[in-house]
Structure formats: structure tokens, C-alpha cells
Protein backbone atom coordinates (compact mmCIF):
# COMPACT_ATOMS: atom_id res chain seq x y z
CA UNK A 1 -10.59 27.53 -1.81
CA UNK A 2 -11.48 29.22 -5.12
CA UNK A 3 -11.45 25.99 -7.05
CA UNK A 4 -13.55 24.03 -4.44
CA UNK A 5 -15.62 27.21 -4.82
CA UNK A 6 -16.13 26.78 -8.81
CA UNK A 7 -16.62 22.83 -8.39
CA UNK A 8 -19.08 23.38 -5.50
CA UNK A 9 -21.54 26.23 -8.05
CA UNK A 10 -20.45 23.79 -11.13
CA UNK A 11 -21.79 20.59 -9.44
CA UNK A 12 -25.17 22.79 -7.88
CA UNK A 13 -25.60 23.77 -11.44
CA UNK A 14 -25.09 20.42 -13.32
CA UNK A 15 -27.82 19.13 -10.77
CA UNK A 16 -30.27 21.89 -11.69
CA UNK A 17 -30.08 21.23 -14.89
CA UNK A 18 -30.57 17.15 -14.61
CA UNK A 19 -33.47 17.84 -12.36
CA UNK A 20 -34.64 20.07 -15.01
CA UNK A 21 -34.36 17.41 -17.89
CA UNK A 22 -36.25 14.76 -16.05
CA UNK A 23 -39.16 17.25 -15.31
CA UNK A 24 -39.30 19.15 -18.64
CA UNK A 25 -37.41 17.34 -21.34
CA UNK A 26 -38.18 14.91 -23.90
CA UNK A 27 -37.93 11.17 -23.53
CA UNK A 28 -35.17 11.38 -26.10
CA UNK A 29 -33.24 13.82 -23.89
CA UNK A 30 -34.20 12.29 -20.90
CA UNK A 31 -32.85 8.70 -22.28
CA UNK A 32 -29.55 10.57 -22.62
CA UNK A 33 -29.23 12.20 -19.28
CA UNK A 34 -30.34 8.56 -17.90
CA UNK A 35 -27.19 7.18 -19.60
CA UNK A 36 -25.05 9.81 -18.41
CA UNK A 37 -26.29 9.39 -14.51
CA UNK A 38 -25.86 5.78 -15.23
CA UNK A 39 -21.79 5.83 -16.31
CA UNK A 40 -21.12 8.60 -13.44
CA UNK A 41 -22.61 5.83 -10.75
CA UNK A 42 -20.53 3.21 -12.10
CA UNK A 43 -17.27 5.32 -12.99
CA UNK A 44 -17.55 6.82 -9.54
CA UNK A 45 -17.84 3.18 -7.63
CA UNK A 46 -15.42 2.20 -9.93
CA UNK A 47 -12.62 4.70 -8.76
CA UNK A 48 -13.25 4.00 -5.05
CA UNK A 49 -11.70 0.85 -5.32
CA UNK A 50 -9.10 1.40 -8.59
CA UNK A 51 -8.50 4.83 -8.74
CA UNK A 52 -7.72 5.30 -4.86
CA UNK A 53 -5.66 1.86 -4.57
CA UNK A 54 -4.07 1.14 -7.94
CA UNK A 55 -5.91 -1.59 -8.37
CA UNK A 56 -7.39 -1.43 -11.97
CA UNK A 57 -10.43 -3.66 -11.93
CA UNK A 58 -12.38 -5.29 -15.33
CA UNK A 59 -14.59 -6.88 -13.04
CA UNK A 60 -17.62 -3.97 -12.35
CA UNK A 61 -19.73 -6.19 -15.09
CA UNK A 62 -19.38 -9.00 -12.48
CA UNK A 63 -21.81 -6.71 -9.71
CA UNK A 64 -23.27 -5.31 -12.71
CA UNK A 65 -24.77 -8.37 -14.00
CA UNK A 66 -25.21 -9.82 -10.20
CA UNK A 67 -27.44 -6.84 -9.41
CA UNK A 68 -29.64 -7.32 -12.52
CA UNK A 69 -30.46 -11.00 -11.41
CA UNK A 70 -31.16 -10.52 -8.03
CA UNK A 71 -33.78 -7.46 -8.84
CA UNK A 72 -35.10 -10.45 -11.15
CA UNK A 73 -35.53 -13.43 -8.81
CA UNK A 74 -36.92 -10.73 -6.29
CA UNK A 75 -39.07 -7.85 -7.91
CA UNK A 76 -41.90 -10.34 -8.23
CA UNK A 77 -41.89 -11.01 -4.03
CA UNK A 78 -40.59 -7.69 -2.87
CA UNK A 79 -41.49 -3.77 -3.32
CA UNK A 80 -39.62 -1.98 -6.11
CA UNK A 81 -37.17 -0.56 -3.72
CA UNK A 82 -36.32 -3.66 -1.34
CA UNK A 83 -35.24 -5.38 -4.75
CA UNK A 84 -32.71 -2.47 -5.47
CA UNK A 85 -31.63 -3.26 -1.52
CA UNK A 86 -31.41 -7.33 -2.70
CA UNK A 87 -29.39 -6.07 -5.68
CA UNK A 88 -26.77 -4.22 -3.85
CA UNK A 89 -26.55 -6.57 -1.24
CA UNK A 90 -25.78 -9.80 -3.39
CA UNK A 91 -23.46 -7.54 -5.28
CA UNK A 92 -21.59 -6.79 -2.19
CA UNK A 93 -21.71 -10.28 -1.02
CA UNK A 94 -20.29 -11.36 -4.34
CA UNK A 95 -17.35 -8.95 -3.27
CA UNK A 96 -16.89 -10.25 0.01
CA UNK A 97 -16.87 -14.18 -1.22
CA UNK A 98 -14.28 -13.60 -4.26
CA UNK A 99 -12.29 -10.81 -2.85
CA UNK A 100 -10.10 -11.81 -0.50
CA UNK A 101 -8.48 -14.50 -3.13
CA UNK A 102 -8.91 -12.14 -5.84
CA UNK A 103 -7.00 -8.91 -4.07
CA UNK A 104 -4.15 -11.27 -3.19
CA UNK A 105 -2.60 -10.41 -6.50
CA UNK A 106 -1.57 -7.16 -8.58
CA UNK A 107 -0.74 -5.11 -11.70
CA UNK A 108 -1.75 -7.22 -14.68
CA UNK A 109 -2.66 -10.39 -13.04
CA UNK A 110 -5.34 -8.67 -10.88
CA UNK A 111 -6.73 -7.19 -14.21
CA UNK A 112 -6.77 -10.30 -16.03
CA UNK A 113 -8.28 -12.11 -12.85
CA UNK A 114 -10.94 -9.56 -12.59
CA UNK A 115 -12.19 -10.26 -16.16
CA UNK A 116 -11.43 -13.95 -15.99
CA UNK A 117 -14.03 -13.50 -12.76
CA UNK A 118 -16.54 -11.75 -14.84
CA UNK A 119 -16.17 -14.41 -17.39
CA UNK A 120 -16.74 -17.39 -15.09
CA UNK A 121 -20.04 -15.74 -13.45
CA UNK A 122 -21.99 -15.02 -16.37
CA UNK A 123 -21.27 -18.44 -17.48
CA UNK A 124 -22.48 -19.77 -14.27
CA UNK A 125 -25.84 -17.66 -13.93
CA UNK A 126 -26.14 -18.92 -17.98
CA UNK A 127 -26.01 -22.38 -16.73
CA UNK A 128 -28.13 -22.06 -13.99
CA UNK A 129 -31.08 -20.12 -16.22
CA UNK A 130 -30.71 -22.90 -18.77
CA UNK A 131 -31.15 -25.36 -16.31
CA UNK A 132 -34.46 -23.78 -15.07
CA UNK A 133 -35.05 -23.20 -18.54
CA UNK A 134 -35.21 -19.67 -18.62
CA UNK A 135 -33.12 -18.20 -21.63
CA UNK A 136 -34.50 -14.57 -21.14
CA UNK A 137 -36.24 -13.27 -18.53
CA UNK A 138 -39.57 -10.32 -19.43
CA UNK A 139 -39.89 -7.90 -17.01
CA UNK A 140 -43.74 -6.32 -16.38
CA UNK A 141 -45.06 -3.27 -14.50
CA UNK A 142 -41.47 -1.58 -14.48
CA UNK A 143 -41.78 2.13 -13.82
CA UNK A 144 -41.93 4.47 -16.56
CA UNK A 145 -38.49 6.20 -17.77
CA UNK A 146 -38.76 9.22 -15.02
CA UNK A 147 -39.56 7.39 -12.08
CA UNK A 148 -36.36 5.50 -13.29
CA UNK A 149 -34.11 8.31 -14.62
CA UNK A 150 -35.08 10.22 -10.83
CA UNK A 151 -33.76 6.51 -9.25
CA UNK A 152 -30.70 6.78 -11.42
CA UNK A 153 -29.89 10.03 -11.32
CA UNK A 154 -30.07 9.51 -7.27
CA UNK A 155 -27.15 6.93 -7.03
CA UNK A 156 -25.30 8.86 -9.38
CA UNK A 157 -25.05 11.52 -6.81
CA UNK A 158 -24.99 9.24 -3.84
CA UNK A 159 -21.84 7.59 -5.70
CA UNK A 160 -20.24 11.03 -5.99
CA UNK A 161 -20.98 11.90 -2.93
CA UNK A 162 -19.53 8.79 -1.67
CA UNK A 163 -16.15 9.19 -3.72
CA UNK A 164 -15.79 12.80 -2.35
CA UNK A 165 -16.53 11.40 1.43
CA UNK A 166 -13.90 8.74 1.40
CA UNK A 167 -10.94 10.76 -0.19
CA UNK A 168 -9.92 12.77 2.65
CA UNK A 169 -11.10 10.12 4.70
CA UNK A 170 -8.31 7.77 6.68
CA UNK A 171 -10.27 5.18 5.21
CA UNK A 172 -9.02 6.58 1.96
CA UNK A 173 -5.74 7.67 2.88
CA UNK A 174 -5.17 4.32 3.76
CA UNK A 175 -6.11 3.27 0.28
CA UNK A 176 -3.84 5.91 -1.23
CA UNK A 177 -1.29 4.86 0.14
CA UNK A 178 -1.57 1.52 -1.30
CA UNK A 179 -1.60 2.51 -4.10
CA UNK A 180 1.53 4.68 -3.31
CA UNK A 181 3.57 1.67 -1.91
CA UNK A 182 1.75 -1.29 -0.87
CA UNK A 183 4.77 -3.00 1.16
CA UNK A 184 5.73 0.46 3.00
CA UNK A 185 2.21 0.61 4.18
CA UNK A 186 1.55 -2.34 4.92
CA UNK A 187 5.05 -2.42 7.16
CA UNK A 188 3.69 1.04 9.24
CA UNK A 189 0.72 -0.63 10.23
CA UNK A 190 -2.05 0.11 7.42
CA UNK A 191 -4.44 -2.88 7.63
CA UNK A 192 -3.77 -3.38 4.02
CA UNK A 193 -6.11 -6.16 3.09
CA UNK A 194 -8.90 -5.22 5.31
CA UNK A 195 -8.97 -1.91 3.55
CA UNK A 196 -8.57 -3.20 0.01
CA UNK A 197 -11.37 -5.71 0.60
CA UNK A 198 -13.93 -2.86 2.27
CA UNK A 199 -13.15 -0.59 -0.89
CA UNK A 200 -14.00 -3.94 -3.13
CA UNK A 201 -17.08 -4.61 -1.52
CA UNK A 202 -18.18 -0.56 -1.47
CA UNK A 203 -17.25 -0.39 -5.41
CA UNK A 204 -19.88 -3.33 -5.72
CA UNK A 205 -22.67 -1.71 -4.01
CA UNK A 206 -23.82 0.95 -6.65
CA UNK A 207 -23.23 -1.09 -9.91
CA UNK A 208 -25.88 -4.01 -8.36
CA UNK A 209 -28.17 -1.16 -8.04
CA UNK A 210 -27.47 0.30 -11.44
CA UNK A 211 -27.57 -3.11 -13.22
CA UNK A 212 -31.05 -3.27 -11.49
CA UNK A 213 -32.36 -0.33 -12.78
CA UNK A 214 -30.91 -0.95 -16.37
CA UNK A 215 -32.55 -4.16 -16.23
CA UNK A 216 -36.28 -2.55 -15.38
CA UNK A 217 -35.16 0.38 -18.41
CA UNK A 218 -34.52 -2.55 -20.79
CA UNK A 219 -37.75 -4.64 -19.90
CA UNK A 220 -35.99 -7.84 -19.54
CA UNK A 221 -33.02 -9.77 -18.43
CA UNK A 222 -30.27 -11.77 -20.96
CA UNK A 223 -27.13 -13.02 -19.05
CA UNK A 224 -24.97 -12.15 -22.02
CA UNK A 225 -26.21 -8.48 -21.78
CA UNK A 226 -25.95 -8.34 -18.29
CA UNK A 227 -22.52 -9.44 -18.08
CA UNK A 228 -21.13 -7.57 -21.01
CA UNK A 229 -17.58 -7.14 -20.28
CA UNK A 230 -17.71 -3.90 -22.24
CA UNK A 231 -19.06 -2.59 -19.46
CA UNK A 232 -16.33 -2.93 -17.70
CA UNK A 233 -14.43 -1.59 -20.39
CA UNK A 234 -16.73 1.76 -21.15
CA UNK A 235 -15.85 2.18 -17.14
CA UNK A 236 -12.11 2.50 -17.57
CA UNK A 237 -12.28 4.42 -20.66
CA UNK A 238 -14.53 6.90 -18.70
CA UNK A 239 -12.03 7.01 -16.11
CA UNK A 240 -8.97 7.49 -18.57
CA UNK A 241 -11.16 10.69 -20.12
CA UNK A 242 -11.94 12.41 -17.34
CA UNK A 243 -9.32 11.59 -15.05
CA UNK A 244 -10.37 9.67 -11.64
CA UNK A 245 -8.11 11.97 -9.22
CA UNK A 246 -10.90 13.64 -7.94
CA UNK A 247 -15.14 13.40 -8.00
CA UNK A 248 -15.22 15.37 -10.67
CA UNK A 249 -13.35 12.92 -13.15
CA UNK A 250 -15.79 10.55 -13.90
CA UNK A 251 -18.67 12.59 -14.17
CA UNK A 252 -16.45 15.12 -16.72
CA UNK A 253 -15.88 11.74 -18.49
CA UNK A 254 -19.10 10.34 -18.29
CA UNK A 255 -20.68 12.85 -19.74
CA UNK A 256 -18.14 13.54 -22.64
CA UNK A 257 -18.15 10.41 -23.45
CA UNK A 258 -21.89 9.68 -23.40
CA UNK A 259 -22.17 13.09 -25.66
CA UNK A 260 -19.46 12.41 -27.97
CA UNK A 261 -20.34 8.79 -28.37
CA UNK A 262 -23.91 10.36 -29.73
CA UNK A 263 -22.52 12.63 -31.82
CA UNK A 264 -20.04 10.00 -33.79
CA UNK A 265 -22.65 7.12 -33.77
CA UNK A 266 -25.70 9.55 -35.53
CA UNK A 267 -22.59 11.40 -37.81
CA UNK A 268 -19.92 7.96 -38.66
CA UNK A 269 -21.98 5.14 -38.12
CA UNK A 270 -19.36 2.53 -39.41
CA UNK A 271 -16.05 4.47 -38.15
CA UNK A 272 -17.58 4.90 -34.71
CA UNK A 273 -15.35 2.48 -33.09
CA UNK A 274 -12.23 3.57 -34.72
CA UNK A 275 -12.70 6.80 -34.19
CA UNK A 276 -13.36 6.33 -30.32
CA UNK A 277 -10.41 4.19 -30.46
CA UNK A 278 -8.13 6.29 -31.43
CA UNK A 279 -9.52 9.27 -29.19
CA UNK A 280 -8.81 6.55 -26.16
CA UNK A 281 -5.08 6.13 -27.87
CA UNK A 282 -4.92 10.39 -27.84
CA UNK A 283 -5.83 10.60 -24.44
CA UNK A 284 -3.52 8.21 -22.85
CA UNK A 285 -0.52 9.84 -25.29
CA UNK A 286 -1.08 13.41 -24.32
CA UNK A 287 -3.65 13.76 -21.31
CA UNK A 288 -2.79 10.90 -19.08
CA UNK A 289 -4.89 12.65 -16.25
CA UNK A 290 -7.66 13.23 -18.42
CA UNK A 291 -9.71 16.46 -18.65
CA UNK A 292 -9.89 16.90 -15.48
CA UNK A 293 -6.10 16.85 -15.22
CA UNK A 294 -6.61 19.76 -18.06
CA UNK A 295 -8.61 21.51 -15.73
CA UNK A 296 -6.32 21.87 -13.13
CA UNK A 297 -3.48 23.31 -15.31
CA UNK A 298 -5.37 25.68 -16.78
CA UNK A 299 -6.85 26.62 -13.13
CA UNK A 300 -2.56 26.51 -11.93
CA UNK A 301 -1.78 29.02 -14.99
């Protein structure tokens, strides 16, 4: 009760604070906390399905990327906000349609499948812009960085607040206990790919929105971009840093990451990489349940 006690003031108190920022700071700060609010939505999706189930997905960039279009093709016929709605629902569509095949397999071959999947997408969506012969797309009359950070910073804690909801769920026992033993649960009567396909299509709905509102913060919309794989990537790092146990994982991550990653890119320019690299390497080695894992030792001391 006394740790749920400290997250409940610590999480009250990091939202004060990004309120604050978007009302007071400067656009430099602001552009920071926007990034930040940006990796916790997407680290936080991101965990529903991988971090409860076992699952470890490279695929995010996929719904990402999918969300980004769909605000593109739309924002020109629709209000702002239906858009975001278009976004998350082709993103979660996109789940639906390749996830049942996808989920079928595990361990390494799911991983490689979900990057092979974010591979074959982009390259589609390339085709398909070439073909209308569109090879960038300019976005006009997107909201200033506020209105957007505000939007952002909103699924950031809807995401959290999502990840906390479904944990003590049965809906997420279920998918613990996947991840647990996948064959003993699916032999006591856990609807095993009914759950792992509702947790793929619920980690899809955020990132669409979030690649929609990165696409509006950027002013225009490049398939390669939108479909970087590093996204995907950054994501699982994220995870590994903070530790995706519990809610507070991938924001701890997030925002260490975000920080630190601005702190070695202004300071080592050319040995940012590395560096991060072998940080990853460190964390894996000797905190294989991230900070947050730290946390809770010190807390059990």
C-alpha cells in the first residue's frame, strides 16, 4: 500500500509538472516533453501486447506509419480529431487483418515476422504513393506545438492508464499467463488466441494516433520516415531501461532515455550511438528488469 502510495503522488506530480511545461515553458523544453509523452504512448501500447504475453513485437512502426497515412488521406475531408479516430482505427484494422497469421508463431520467428511485416508495408504504401505520384506529402494548417504537445501528452496518459487497467484485469491475467506457459493455458481453458489477437489490435490503437500527431509536428509525410523500423527499436530499448513489469516502466524509461539521449547527442556527437549501445549492453548484463526493477529492491531493502 505504501508503494502504490509513492507511485500514485509520483505520477500526480510528474503530471503537474508536464501540464506546467506546456503552459509556461519554452518551445525548446516543450519539444522535449513532447518527445517524452510521445515514447511513454508507444512504450506503454507496446507492453500491453509484449510485455504482458511474451510476445516481443518489432512491428509498432507498422501502426506507426499506418496511422500517419490515414491522418494524411483524411485531414483534408475530416476535422482534426475524426482523423486521429481514422488513424487509430486503420491501425487497429491493420492488427486485426495480419494478426491472426502473424500470432500463430513465437520466440524469434514472431520477432523476425513482426519486422519482416513492417518491412513489407512501408514498401507497399511506397508503391502505392509512387504510383499516384506522390513522393512526399506537405502538411498545412497543422496546429501549433501546444495544441499538439496537450494531444500528445493526452494519449500518453490514456496509454498508461490503459496498461494499469488491463494488468489486474482477467483480460490480462489471461495474457500473463501466456506468457507464463502458453500450452498449460491454453489446455485450462484460456481463449489463447482470442486474447493474444485483442491485446495486438489494443497495442495498435495508440501508435496510429501517435504517428498522426508526429506527422502534423513534422509538417509532412515520407513513407521511409514513417516506417522507420528504429522506431520499433527505440520502443524495446525503452522497455529494456525501464523495465515493462508495471506502468511505471516505460514512462521511467521513456523519459531517461529521451534525457540521456539529449545529453550524449549535444556532449559526444559522433560516439552517441556507441555510447547508447553499450548502455543497452549494461542494462541487459546487470539490470535485466530495468530501473524500475531497481526501484523495487531498493523499496524491498
Amino acid at each position: 500500500m505504501k508503494i502504490l502510495t509513492i507511485e500514485l503522488v509520483a505520477a500526480m506530480l510528474a503530471l503537474v509538472a508536464a501540464l506546467a511545461v506546456g503552459f509556461s515553458g519554452q518551445d525548446y523544453f516543450v519539444g522535449i516533453a513532447f518527445n517524452i509523452a510521445m515514447w511513454v504512448a508507444l512504450t506503454q501500447s507496446w507492453s500491453i501486447l509484449s510485455a504482458m504475453t511474451g510476445y516481443v513485437s518489432l512491428g509498432h512502426a507498422v501502426f506507426y506509419g499506418v496511422g500517419a497515412y490515414a491522418l494524411v488521406l483524411t485531414m483534408g475531408s475530416l476535422p482534426l480529431p475524426l482523423a486521429l479516430l481514422c488513424s487509430a482505427a486503420a491501425a487497429a484494422l491493420i492488427a486485426l487483418v495480419v494478426g491472426y497469421p502473424v500470432l500463430r508463431v513465437r520466440g524469434p520467428y514472431f520477432v523476425i515476422l513482426t519486422f519482416g511485416l513492417a518491412e513489407l508495408i512501408k514498401h507497399i504504401v511506397v508503391q502505392v504513393e509512387t504510383g499516384l505520384g506522390q513522393f512526399s506529402r506537405l502538411i498545412f494548417n497543422a496546429p501549433d506545438l501546444r495544441t499538439l504537445y496537450f494531444a500528445m501528452l493526452g494519449l500518453a496518459v490514456l496509454a498508461t492508464l490503459a496498461a494499469a487497467a488491463i494488468r489486474p484485469s482477467k483480460f490480462g491475467r489471461g495474457l500473463v499467463a501466456i506468457r507464463e506457459n502458453e500450452e498449460a493455458a491454453e489446455a485450462i481453458g484460456v481463449p489463447v488466441r482470442r486474447l493474444k489477437l485483442a491485446a495486438f489490435a489494443l497495442s495498435a490503437i495508440i501508435p496510429g494516433m501517435v504517428g498522426g500527431l508526429m506527422t502534423l509536428r513534422s509538417n509532412y509525410f515520407e513513407p521511409q520516415q514513417a516506417f522507420d523500423p528504429l522506431i520499433s527499436f527505440t520502443i524495446v530499448t525503452m522497455a529494456v531501461v525501464g523495465g515493462s513489469d508495471r506502468p511505471r516502466g516505460p514512462v521511467i524509461g521513456a523519459v531517461a532515455f529521451v534525457l540521456l539521449s539529449e545529453l550524449l547527442w549535444s556532449r559526444f556527437p559522433h560516439l552517441y550511438m556507441i555510447i547508447v549501445g553499450a548502455l543497452l549492453v549494461a542494462f541487459i548484463l546487470f539490470l535485466p528488469r530495468g530501473l524500475s526493477g531497481l526501484f523495487e529492491r531498493r523499496q524491498a531493502a
